[in-house]
PDB file of N, CA and C in Angstrom:
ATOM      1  N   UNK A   1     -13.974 -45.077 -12.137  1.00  0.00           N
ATOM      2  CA  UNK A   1     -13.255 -43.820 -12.066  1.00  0.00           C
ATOM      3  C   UNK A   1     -12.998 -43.531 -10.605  1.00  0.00           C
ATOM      4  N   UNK A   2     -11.920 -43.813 -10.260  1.00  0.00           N
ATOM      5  CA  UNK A   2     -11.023 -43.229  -9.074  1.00  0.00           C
ATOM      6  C   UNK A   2     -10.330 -42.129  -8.597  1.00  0.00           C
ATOM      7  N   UNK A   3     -10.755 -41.080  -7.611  1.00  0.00           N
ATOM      8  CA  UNK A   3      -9.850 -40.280  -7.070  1.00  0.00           C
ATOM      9  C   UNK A   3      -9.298 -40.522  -5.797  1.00  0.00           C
ATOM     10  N   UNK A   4      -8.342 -39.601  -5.731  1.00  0.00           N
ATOM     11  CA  UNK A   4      -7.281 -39.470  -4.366  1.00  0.00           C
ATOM     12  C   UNK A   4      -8.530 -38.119  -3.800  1.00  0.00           C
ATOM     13  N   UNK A   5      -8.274 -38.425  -2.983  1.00  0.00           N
ATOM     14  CA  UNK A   5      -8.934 -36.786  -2.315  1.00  0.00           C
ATOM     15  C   UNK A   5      -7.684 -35.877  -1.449  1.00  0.00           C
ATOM     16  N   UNK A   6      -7.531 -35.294  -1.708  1.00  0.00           N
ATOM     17  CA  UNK A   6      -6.336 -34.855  -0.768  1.00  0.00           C
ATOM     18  C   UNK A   6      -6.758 -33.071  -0.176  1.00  0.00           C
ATOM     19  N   UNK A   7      -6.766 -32.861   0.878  1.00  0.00           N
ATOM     20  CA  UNK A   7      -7.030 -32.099   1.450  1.00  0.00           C
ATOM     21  C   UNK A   7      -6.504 -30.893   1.266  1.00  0.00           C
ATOM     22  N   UNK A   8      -7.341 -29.753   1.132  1.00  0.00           N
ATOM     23  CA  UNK A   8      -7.153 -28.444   0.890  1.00  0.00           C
ATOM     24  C   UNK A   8      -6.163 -27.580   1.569  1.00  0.00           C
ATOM     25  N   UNK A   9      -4.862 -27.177   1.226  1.00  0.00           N
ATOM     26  CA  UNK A   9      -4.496 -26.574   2.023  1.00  0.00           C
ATOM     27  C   UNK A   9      -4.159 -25.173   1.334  1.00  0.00           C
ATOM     28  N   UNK A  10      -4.234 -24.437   2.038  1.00  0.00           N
ATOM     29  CA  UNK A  10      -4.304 -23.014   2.121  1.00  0.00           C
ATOM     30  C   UNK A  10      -3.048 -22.345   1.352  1.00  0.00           C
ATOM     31  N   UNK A  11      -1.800 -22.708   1.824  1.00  0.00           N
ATOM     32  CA  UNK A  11      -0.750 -21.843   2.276  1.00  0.00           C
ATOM     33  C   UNK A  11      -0.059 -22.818   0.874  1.00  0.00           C
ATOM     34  N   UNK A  12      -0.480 -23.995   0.394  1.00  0.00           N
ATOM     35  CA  UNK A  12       0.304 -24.139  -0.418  1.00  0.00           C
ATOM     36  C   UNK A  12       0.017 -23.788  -1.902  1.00  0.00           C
ATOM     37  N   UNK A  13      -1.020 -23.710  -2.270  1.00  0.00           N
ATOM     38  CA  UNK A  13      -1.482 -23.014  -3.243  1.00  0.00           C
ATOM     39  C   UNK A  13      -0.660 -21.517  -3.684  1.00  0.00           C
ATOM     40  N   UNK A  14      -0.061 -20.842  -2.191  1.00  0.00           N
ATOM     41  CA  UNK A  14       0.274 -20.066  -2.694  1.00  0.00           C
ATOM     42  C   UNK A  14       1.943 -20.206  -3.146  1.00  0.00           C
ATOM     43  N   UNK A  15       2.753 -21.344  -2.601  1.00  0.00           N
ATOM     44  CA  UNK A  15       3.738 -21.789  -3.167  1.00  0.00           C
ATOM     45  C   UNK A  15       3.681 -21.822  -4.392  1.00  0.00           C
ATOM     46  N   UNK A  16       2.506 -21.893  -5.538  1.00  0.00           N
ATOM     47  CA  UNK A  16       3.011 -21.818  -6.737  1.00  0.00           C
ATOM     48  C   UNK A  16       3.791 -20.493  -7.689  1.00  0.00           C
ATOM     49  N   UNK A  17       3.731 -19.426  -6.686  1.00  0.00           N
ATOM     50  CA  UNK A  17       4.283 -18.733  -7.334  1.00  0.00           C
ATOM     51  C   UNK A  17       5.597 -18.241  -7.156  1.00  0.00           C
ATOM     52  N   UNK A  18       6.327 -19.057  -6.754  1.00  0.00           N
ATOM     53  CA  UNK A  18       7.522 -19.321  -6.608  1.00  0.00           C
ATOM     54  C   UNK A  18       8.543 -19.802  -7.485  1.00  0.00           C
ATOM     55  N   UNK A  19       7.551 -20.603  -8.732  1.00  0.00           N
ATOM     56  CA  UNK A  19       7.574 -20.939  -9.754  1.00  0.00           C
ATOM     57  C   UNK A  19       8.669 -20.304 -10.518  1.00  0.00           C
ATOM     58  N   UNK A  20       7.813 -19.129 -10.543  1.00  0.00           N
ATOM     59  CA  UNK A  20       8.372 -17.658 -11.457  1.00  0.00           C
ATOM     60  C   UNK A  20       9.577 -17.481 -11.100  1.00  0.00           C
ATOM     61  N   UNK A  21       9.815 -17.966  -9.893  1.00  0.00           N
ATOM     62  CA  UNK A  21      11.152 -17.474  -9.702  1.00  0.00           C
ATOM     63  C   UNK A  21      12.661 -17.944 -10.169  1.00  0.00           C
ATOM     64  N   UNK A  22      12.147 -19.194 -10.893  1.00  0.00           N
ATOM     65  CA  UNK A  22      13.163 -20.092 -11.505  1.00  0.00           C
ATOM     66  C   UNK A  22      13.237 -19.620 -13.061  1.00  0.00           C
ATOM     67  N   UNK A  23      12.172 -18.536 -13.182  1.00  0.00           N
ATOM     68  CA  UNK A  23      12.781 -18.019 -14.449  1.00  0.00           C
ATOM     69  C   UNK A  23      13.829 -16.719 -14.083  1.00  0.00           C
ATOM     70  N   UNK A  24      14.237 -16.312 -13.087  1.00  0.00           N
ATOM     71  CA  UNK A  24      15.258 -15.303 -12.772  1.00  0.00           C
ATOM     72  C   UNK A  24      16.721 -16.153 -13.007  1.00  0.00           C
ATOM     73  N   UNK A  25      16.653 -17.236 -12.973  1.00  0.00           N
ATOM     74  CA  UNK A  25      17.931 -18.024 -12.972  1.00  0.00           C
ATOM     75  C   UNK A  25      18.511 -18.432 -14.366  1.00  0.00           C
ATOM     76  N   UNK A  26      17.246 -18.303 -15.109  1.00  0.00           N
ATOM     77  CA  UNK A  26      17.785 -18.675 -16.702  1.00  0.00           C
ATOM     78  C   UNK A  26      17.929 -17.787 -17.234  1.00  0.00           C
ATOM     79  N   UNK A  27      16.856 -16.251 -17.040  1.00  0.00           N
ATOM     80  CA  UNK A  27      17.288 -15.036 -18.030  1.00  0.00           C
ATOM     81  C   UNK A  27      18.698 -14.145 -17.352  1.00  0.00           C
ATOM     82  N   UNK A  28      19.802 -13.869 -17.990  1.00  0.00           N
ATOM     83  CA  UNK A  28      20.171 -13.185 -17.256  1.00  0.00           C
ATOM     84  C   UNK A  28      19.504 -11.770 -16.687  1.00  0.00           C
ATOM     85  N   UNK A  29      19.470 -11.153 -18.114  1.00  0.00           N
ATOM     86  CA  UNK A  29      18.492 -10.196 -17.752  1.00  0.00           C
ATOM     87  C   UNK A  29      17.653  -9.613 -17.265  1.00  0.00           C
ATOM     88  N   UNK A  30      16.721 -10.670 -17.024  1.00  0.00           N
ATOM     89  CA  UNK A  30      15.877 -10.555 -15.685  1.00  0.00           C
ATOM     90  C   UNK A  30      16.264 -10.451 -14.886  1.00  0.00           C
ATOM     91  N   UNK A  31      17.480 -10.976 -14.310  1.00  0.00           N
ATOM     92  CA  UNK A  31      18.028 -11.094 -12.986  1.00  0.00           C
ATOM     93  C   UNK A  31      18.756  -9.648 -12.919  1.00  0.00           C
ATOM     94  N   UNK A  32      18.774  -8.990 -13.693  1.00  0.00           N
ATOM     95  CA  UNK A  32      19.703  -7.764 -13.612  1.00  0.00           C
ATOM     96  C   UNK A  32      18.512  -6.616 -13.349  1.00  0.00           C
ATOM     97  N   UNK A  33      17.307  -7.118 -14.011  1.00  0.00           N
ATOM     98  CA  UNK A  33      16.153  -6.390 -13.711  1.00  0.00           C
ATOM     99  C   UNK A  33      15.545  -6.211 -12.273  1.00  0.00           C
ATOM    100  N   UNK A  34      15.171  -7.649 -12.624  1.00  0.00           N
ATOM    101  CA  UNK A  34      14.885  -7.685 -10.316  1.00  0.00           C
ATOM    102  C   UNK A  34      15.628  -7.154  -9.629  1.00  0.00           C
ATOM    103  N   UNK A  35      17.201  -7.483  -9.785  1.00  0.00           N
ATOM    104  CA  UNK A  35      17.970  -6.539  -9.074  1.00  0.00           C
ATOM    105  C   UNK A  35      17.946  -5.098  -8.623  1.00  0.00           C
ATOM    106  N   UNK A  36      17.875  -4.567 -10.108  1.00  0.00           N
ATOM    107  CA  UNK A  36      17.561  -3.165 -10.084  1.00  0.00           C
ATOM    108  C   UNK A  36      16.142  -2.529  -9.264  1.00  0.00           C
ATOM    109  N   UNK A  37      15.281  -3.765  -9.250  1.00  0.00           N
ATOM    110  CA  UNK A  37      13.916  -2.828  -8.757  1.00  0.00           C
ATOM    111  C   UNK A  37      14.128  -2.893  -7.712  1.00  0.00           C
ATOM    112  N   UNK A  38      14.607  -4.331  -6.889  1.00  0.00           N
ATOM    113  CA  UNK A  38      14.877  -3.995  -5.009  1.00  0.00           C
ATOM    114  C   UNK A  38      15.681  -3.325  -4.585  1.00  0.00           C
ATOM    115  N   UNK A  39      16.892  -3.099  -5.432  1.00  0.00           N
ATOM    116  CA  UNK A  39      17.947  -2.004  -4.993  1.00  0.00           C
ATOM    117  C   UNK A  39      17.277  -0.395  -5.202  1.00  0.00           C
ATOM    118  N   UNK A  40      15.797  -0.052  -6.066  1.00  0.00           N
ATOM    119  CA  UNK A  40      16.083   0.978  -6.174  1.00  0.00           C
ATOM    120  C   UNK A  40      13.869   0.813  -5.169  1.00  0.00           C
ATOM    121  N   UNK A  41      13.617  -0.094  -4.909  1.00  0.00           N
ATOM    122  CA  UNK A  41      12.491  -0.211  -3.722  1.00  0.00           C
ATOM    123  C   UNK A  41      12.887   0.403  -2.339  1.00  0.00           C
ATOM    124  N   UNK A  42      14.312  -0.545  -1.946  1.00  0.00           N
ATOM    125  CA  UNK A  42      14.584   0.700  -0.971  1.00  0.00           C
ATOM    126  C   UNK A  42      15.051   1.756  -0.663  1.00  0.00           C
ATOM    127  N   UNK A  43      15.037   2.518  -1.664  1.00  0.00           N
ATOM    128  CA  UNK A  43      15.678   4.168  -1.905  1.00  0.00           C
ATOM    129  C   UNK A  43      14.584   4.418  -1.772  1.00  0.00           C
ATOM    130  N   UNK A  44      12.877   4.094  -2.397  1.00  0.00           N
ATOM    131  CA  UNK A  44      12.246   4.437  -2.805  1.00  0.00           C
ATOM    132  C   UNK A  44      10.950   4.185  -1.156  1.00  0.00           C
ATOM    133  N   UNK A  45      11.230   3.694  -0.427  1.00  0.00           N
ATOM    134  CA  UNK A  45      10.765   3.211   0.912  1.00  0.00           C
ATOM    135  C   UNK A  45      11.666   4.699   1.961  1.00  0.00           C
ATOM    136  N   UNK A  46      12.876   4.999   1.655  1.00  0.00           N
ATOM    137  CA  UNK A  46      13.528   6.070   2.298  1.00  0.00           C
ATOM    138  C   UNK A  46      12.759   7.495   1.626  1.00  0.00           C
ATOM    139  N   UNK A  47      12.342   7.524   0.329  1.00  0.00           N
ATOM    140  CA  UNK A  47      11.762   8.789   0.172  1.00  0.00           C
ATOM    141  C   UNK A  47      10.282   8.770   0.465  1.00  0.00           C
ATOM    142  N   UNK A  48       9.635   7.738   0.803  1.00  0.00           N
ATOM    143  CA  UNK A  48       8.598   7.012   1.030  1.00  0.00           C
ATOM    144  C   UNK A  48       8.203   7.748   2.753  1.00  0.00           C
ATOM    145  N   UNK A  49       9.155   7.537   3.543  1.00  0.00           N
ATOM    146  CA  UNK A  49       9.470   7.886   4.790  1.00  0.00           C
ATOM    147  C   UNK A  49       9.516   9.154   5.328  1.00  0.00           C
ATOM    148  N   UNK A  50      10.324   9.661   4.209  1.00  0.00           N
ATOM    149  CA  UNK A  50      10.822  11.253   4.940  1.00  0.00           C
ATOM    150  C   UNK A  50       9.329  12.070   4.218  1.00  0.00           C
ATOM    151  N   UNK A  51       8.395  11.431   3.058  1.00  0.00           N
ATOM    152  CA  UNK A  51       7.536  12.169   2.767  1.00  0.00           C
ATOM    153  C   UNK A  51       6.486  12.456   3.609  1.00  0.00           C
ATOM    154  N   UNK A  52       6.265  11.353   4.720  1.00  0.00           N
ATOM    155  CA  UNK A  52       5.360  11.065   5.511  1.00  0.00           C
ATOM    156  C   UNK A  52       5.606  11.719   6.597  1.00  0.00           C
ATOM    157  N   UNK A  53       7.152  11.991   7.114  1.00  0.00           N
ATOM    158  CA  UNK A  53       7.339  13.049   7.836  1.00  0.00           C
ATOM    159  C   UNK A  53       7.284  14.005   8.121  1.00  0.00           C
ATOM    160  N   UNK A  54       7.368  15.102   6.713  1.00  0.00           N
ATOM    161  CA  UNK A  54       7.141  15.883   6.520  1.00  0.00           C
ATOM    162  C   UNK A  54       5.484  16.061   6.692  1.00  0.00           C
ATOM    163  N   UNK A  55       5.100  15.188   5.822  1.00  0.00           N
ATOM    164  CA  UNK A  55       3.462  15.824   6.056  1.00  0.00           C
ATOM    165  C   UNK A  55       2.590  15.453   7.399  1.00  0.00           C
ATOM    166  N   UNK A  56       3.352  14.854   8.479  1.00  0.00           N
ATOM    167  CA  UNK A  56       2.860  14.814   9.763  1.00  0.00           C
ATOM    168  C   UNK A  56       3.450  16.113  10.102  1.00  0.00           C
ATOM    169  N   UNK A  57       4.392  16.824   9.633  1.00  0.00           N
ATOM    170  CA  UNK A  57       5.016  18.509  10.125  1.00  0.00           C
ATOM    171  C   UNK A  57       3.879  19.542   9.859  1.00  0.00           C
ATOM    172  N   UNK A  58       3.619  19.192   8.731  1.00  0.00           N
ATOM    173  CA  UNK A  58       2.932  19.943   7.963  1.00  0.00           C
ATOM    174  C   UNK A  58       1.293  20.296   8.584  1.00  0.00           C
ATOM    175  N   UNK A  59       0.422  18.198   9.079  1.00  0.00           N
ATOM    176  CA  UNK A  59      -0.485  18.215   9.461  1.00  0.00           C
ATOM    177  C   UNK A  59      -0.622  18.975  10.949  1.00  0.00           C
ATOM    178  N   UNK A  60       0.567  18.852  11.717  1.00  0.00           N
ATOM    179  CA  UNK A  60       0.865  19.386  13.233  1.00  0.00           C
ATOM    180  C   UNK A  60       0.688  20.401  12.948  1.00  0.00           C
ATOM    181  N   UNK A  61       1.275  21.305  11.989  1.00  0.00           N
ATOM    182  CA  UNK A  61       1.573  22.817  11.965  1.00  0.00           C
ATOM    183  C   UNK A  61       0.036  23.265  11.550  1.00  0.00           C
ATOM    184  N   UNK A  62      -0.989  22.944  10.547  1.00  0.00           N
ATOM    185  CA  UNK A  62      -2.354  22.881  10.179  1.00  0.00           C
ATOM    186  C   UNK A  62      -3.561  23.280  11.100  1.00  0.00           C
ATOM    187  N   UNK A  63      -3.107  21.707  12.645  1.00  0.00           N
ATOM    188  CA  UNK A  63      -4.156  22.062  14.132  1.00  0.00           C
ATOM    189  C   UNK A  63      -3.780  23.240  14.360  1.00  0.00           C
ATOM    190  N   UNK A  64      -2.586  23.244  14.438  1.00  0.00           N
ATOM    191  CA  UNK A  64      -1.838  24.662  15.550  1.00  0.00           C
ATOM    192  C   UNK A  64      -2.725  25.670  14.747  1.00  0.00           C
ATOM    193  N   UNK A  65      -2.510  26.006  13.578  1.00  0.00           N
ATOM    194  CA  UNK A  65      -3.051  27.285  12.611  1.00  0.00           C
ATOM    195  C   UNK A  65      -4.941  26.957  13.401  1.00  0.00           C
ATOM    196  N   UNK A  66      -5.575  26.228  12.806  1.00  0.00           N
ATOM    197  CA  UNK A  66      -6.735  26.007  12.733  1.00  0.00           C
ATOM    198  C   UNK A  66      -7.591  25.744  14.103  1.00  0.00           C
ATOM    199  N   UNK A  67      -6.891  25.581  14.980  1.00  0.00           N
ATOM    200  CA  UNK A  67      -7.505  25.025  16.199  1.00  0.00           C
ATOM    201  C   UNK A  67      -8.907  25.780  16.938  1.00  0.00           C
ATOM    202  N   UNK A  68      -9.652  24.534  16.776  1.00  0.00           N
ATOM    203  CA  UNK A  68     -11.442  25.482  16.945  1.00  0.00           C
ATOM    204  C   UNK A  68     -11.776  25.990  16.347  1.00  0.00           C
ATOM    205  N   UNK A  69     -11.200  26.867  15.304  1.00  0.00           N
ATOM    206  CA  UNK A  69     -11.825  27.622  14.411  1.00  0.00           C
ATOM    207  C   UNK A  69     -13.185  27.207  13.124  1.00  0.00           C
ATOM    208  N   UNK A  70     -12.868  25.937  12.686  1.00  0.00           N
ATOM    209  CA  UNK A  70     -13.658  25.809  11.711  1.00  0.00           C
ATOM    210  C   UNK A  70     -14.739  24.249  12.240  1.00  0.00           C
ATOM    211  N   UNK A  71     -14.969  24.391  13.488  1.00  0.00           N
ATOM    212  CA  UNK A  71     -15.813  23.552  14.718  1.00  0.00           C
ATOM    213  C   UNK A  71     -16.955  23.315  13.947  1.00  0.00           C
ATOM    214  N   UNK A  72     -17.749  24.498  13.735  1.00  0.00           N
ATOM    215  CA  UNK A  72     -19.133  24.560  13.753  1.00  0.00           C
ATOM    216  C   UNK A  72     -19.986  25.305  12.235  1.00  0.00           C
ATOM    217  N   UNK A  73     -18.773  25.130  11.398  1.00  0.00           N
ATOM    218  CA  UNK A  73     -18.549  25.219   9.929  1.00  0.00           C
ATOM    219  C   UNK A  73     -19.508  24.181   8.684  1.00  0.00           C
ATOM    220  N   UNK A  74     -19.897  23.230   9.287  1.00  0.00           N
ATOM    221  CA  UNK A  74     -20.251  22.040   8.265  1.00  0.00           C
ATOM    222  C   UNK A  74     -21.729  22.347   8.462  1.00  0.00           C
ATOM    223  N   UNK A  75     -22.312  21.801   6.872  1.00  0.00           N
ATOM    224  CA  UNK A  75     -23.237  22.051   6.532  1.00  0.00           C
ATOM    225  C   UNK A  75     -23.698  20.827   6.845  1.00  0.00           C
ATOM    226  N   UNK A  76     -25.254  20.841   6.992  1.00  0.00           N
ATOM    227  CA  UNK A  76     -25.942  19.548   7.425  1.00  0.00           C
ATOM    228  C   UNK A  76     -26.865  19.740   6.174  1.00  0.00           C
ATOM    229  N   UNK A  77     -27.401  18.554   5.735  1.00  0.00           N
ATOM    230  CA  UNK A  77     -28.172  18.087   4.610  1.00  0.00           C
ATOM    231  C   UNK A  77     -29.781  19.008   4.677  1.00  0.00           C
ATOM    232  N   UNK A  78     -30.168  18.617   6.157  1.00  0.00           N
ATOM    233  CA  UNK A  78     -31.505  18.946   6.371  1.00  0.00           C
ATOM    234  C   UNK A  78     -31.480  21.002   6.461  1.00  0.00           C
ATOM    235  N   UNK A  79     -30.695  21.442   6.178  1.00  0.00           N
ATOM    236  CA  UNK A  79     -30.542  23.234   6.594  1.00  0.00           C
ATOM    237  C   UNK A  79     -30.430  23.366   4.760  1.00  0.00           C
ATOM    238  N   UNK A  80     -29.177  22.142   4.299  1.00  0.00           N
ATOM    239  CA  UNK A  80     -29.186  22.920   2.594  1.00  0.00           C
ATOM    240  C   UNK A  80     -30.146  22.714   1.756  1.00  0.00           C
ATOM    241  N   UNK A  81     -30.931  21.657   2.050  1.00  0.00           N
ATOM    242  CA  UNK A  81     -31.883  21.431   1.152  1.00  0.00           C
ATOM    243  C   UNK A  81     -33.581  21.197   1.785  1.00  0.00           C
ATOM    244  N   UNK A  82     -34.077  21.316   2.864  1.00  0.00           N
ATOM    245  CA  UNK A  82     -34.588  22.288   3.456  1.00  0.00           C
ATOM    246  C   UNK A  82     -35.330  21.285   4.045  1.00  0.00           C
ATOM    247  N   UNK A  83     -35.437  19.761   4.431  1.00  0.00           N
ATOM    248  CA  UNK A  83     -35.711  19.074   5.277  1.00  0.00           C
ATOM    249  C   UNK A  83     -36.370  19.387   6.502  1.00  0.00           C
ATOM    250  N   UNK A  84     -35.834  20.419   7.075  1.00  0.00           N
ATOM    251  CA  UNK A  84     -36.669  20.166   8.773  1.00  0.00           C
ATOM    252  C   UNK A  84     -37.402  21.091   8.782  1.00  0.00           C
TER     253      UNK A  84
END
């Protein structure tokens, strides 16, 4: 009983899933599907964007309100449950 040994490589293993992709060529349908999800991924990357904008507005506007105020607010373990 004889083997080949052939050396491990990393990066091609993940070539097999590329596979899949030769079923986009036979269904049409599928192909109308995939279509639809990357055409509507990057609409969805633009509302993705402006949401994140906003809530860096939102987080800016938050310090400004809060600044120093709630410093010295946090409860420590050893004061609530009576440790020290």
């Amino acid at each position: 009983y004889l083997t080949l040994a052939f050396p491990r490589i990393p990066g091609l293993s993940a070539l097999r899933a590329f596979r899949a992709l030769k079923m986009i060529a036979i269904l049409p349908g599928l192909k109308t599907i995939i279509g639809a999800i990357f055409k509507s991924a990057r609409l969805l990357m633009e509302v993705l964007l402006l949401m994140m904008f906003v809530l860096l507005i939102i987080a800016l506007f938050g310090l400004q309100i809060f600044k120093g105020d709630i410093t010295y607010e946090t409860l420590w373990l050893d004061r609530v449950v009576g440790l020290a």
